[in-house]
Protein backbone atom coordinates (compact mmCIF):
# COMPACT_ATOMS: atom_id res chain seq x y z
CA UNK A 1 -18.15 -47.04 -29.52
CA UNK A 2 -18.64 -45.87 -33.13
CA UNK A 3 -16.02 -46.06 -35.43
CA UNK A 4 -15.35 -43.22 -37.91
CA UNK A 5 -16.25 -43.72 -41.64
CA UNK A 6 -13.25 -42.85 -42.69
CA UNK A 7 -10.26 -44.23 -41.82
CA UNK A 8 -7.08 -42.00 -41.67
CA UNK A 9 -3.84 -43.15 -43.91
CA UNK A 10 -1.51 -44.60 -42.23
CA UNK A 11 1.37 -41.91 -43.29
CA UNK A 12 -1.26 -39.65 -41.66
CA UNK A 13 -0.90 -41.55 -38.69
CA UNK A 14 2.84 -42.03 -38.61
CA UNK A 15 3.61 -38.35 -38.80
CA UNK A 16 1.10 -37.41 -36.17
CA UNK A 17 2.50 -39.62 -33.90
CA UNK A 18 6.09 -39.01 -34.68
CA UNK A 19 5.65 -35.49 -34.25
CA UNK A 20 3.77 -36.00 -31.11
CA UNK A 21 6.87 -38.26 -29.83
CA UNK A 22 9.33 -35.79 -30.96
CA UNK A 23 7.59 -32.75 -29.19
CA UNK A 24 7.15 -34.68 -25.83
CA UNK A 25 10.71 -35.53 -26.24
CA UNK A 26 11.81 -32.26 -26.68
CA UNK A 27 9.59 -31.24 -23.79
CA UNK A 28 11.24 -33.95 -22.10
CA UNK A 29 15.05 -32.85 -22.52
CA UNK A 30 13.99 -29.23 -21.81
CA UNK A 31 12.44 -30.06 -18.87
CA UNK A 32 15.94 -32.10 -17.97
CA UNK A 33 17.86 -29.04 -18.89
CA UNK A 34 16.12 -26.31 -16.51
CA UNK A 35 16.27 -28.85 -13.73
CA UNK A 36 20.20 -29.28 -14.28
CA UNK A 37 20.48 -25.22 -14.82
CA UNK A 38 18.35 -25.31 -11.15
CA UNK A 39 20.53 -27.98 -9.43
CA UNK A 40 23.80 -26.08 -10.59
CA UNK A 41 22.78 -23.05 -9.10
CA UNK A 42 22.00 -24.17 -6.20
CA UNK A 43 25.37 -26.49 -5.88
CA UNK A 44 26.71 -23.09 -6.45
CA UNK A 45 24.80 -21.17 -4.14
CA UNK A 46 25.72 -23.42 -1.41
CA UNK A 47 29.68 -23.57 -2.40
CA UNK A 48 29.29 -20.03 -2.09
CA UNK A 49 27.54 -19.83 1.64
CA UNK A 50 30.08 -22.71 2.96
CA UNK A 51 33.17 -20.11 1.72
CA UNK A 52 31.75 -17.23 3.71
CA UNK A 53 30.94 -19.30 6.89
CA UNK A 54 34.50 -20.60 6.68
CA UNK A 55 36.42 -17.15 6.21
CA UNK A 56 33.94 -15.54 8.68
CA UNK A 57 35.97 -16.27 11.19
CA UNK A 58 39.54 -18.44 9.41
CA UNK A 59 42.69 -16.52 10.44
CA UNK A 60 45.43 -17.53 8.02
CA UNK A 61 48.22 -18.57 10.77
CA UNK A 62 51.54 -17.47 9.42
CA UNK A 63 55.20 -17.73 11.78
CA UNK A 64 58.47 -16.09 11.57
CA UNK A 65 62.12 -17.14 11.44
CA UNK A 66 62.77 -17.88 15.08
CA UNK A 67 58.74 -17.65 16.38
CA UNK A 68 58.53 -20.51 18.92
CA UNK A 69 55.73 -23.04 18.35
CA UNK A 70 54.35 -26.29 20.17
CA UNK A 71 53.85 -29.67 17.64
CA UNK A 72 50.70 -31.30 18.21
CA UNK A 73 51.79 -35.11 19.10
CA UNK A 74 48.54 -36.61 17.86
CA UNK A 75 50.35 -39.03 14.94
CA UNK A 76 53.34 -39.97 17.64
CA UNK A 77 53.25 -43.19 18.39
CA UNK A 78 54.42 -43.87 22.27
CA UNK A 79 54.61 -46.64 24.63
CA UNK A 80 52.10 -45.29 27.19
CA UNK A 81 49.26 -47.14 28.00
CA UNK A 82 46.71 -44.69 27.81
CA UNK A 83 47.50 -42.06 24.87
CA UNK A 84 44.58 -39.77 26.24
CA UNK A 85 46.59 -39.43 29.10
CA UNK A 86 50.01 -38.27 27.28
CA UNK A 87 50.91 -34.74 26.55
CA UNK A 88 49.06 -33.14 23.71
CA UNK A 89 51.91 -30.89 22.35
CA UNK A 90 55.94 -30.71 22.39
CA UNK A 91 58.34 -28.03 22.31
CA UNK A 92 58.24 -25.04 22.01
CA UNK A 93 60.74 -25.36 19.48
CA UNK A 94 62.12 -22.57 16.67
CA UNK A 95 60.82 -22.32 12.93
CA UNK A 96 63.36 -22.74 11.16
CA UNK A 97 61.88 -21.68 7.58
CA UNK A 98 59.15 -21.46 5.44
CA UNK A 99 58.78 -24.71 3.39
CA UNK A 100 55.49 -24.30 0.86
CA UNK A 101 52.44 -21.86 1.86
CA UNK A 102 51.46 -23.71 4.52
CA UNK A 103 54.25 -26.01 6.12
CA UNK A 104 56.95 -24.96 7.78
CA UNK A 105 60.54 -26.54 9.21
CA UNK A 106 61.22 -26.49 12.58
CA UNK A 107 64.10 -27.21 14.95
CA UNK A 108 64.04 -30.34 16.87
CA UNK A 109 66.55 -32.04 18.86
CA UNK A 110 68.73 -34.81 17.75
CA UNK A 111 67.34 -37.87 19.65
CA UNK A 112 63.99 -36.39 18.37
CA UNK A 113 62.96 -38.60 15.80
CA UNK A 114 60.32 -37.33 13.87
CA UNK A 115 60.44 -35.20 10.40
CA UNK A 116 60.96 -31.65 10.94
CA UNK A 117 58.22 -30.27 8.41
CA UNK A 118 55.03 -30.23 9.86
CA UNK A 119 51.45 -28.53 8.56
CA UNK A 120 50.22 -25.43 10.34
CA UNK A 121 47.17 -27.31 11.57
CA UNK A 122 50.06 -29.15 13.56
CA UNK A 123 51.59 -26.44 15.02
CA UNK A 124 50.70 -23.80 17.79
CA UNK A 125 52.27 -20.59 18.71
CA UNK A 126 53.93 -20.39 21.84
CA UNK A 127 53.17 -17.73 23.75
CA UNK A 128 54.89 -15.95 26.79
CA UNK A 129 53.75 -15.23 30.37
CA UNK A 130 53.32 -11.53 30.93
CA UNK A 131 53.67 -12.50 34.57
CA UNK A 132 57.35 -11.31 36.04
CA UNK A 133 59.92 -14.14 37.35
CA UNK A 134 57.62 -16.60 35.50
CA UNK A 135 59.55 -18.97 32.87
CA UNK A 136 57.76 -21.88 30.72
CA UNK A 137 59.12 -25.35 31.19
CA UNK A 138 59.37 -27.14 27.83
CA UNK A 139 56.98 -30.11 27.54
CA UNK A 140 59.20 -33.30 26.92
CA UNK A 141 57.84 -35.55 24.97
CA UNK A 142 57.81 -39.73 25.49
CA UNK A 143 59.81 -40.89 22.82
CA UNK A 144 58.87 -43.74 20.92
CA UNK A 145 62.30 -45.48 21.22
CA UNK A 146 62.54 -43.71 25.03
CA UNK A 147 63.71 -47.15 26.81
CA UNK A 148 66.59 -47.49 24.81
CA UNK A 149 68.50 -44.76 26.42
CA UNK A 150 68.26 -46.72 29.55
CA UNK A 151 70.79 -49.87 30.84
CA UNK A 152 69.41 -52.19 33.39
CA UNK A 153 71.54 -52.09 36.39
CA UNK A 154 69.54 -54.99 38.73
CA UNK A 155 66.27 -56.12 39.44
CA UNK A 156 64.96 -54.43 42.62
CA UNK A 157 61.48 -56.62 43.50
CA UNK A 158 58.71 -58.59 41.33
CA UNK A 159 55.50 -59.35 41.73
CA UNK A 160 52.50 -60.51 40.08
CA UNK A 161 49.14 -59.17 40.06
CA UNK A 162 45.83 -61.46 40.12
CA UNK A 163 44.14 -58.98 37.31
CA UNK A 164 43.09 -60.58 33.95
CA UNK A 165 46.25 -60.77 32.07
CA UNK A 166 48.41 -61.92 35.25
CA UNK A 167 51.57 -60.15 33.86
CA UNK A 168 54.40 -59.76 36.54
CA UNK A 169 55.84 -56.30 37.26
CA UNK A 170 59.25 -55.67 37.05
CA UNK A 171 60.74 -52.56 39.76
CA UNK A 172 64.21 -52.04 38.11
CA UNK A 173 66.77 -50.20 39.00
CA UNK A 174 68.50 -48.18 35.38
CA UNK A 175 70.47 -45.55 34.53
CA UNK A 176 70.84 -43.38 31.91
CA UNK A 177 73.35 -43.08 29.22
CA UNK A 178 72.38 -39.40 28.45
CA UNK A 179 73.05 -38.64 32.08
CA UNK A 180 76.61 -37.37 33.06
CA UNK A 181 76.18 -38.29 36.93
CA UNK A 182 75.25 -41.61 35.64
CA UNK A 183 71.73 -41.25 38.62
CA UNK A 184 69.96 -44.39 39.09
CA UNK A 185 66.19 -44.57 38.35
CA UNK A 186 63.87 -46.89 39.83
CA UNK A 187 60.58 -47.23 37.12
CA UNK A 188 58.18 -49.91 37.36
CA UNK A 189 58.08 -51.90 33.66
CA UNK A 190 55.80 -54.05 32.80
CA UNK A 191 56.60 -57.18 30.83
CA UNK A 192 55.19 -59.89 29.92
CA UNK A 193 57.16 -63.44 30.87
């Protein structure tokens, strides 16, 4: 390779390359800028699509004083074995006002003991057979304290089973203090010993 003659000055050389730094920078952050203008829009563009596919088809679920509604039971705690085998929803009970936009206060029974405000996702309207003679039984929840409205009155049979855990069952024979007749039950209970 040849080399020129003349050399160039070295403030020559500085500004040349300065400038061509500063322009590639500016390239650079311009380039940075339409990309960030791009992304927005489309971060936008898809906020916007995800709004109309979710009020194509919302219904905003509103109740009355006095509408009767079912609680979905799926943050109850009970002593079943198998919670996929309990009942999904309670009630129906009454609303008993508007608390908020979307929450609402219902009335539940005394020796129900759970807070009475619950979310609309919770609840369900009840709704009423247009069949004649036809009348809903309420769905009677397991309580999570439901054993203690019971008093052992004598211990009917035991047994144990040869499964893995080889806890004894219990057939006892309790009433109920709720219960004017004061009606035996016979239950099986497990326990462990």
């Amino acid at each position: 390779m040849l080399w020129p003659l003349a050399r160039p000055s070295l403030d020559l050389l500085w500004w040349s390359s300065s400038m061509t730094q500063a322009l590639a920078y500016d390239k650079y952050l311009m380039d940075g800028k339409e990309c960030c203008k791009y992304l927005q829009e489309q971060i936008r563009e898809a906020q916007r699509r995800t709004v109309d596919q979710y009020n194509r088809k919302h219904k905003d679920i509103e109740f009355k004083v006095g509408d009767m509604v079912y609680i979905n039971r799926q943050n109850w705690k009970t002593r079943r074995p198998t919670p996929k085998l309990d009942t999904r929803f309670a009630g129906p009970y009454p609303v008993q006002e508007r608390v908020g936009r979307r929450a609402y206060r219902i009335t539940l029974p005394a020796n129900l003991r759970v807070h009475d405000v619950f979310h609309v996702s919770m609840l369900k309207p009840a709704k009423t057979s247009s069949l004649p003679h036809r009348t809903d039984q309420p769905i009677i929840p397991s309580l999570p304290d439901e054993d203690l409205d019971f008093e052992v009155e004598a211990l009917i049979d035991k047994r144990s089973f040869n499964g893995t855990y080889h806890e004894p069952a219990l057939r006892l024979a309790m009433t109920t203090r709720a219960r004017s007749r004061g009606e035996a039950e016979e239950t099986t209970r497990l326990r462990k010993e």
